[in-house]
C-alpha atoms as a PDB file:
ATOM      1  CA  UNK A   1      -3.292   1.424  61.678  1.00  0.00           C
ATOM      2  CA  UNK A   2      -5.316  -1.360  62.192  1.00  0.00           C
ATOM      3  CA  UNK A   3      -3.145  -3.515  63.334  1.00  0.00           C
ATOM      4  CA  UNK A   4      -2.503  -0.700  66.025  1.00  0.00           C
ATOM      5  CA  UNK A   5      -6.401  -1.001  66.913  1.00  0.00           C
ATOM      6  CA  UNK A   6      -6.039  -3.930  67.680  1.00  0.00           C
ATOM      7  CA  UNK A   7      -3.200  -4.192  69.860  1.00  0.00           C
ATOM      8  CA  UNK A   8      -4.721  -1.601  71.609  1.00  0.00           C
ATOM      9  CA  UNK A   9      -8.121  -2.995  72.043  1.00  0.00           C
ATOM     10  CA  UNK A  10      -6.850  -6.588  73.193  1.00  0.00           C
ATOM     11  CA  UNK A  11      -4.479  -4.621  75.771  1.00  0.00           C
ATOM     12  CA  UNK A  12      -7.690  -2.859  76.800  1.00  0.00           C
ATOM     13  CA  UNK A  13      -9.671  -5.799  77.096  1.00  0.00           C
ATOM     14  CA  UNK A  14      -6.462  -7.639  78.899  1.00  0.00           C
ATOM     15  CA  UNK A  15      -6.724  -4.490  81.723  1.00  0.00           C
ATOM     16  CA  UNK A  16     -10.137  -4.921  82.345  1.00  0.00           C
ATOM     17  CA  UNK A  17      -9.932  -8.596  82.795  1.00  0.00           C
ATOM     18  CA  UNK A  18      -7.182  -8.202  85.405  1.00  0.00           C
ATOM     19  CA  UNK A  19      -8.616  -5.248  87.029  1.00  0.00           C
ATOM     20  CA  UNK A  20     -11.584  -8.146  87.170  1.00  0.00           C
ATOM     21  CA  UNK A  21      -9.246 -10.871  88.870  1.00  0.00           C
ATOM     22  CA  UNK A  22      -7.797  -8.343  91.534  1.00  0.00           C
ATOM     23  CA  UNK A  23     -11.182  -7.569  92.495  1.00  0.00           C
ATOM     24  CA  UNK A  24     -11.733 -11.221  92.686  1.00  0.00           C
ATOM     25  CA  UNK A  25      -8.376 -11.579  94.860  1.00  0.00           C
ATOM     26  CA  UNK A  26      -9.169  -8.822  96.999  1.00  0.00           C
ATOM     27  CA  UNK A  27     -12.675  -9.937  97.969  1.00  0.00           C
ATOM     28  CA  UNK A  28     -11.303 -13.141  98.378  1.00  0.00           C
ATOM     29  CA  UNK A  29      -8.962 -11.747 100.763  1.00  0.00           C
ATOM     30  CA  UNK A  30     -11.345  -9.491 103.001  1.00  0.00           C
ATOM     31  CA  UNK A  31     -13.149 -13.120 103.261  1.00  0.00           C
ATOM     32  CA  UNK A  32      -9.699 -14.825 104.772  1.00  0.00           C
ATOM     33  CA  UNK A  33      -9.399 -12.609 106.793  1.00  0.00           C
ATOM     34  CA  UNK A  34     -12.449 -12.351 108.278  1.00  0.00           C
ATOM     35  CA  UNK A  35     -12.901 -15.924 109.105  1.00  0.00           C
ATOM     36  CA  UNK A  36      -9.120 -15.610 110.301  1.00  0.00           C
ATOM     37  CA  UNK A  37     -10.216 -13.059 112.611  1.00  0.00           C
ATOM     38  CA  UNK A  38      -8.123 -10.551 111.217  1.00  0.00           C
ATOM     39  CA  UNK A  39      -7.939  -7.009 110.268  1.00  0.00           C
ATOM     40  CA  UNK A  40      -8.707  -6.650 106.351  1.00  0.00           C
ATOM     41  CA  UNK A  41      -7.498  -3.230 106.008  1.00  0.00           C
ATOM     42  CA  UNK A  42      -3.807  -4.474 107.719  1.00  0.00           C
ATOM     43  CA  UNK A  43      -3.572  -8.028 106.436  1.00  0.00           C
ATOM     44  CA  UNK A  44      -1.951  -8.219 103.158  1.00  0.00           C
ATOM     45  CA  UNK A  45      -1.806 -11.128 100.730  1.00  0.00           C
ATOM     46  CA  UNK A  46       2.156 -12.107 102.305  1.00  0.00           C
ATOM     47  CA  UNK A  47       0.211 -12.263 105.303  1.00  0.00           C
ATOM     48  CA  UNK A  48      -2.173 -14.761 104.159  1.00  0.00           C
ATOM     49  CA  UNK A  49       0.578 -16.700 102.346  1.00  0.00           C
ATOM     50  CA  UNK A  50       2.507 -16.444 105.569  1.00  0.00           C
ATOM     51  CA  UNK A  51      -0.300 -18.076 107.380  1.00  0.00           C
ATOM     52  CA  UNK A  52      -0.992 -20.690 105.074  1.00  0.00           C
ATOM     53  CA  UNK A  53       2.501 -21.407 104.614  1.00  0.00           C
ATOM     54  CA  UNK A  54       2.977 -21.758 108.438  1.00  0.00           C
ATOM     55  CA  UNK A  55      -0.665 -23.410 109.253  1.00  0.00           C
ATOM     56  CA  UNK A  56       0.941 -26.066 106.261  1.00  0.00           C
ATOM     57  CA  UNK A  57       3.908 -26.419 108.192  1.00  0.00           C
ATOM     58  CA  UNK A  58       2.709 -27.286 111.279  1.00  0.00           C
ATOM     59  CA  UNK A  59      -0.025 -29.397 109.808  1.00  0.00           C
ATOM     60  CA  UNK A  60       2.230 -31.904 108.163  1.00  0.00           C
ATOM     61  CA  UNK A  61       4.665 -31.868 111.209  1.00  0.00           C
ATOM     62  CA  UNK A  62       1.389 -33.038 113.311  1.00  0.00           C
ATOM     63  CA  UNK A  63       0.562 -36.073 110.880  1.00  0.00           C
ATOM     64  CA  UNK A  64       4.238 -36.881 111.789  1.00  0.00           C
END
């Protein structure tokens, strides 16, 4: 039983800290996309990859 506690607990404590880290991810986001000019609510995070991946692109094609 206690073993079960504690499984428990630490999967408890393991939710909270990701539900922490989304929050972190998602503010992080709404920031991105407001200095991209974008629409938070619409832009999701494989739109901001996208962009990144694409602004990289082009970047090292410039120094080229």
């Amino acid at each position: 039983k206690i073993v079960l506690q504690t499984v428990s607990q630490d999967s408890l404590d393991a939710s909270k800290d990701l539900q922490k880290e989304f929050a972190i991810i998602e503010k992080k986001k709404e920031e991105l996309a407001n200095y991209l000019c974008e629409d938070q609510k619409k832009m999701s995070l494989e739109d901001i990859f996208g962009t990144m991946k694409t602004f990289r692109e082009l970047f090292l094609k410039a120094l080229q």
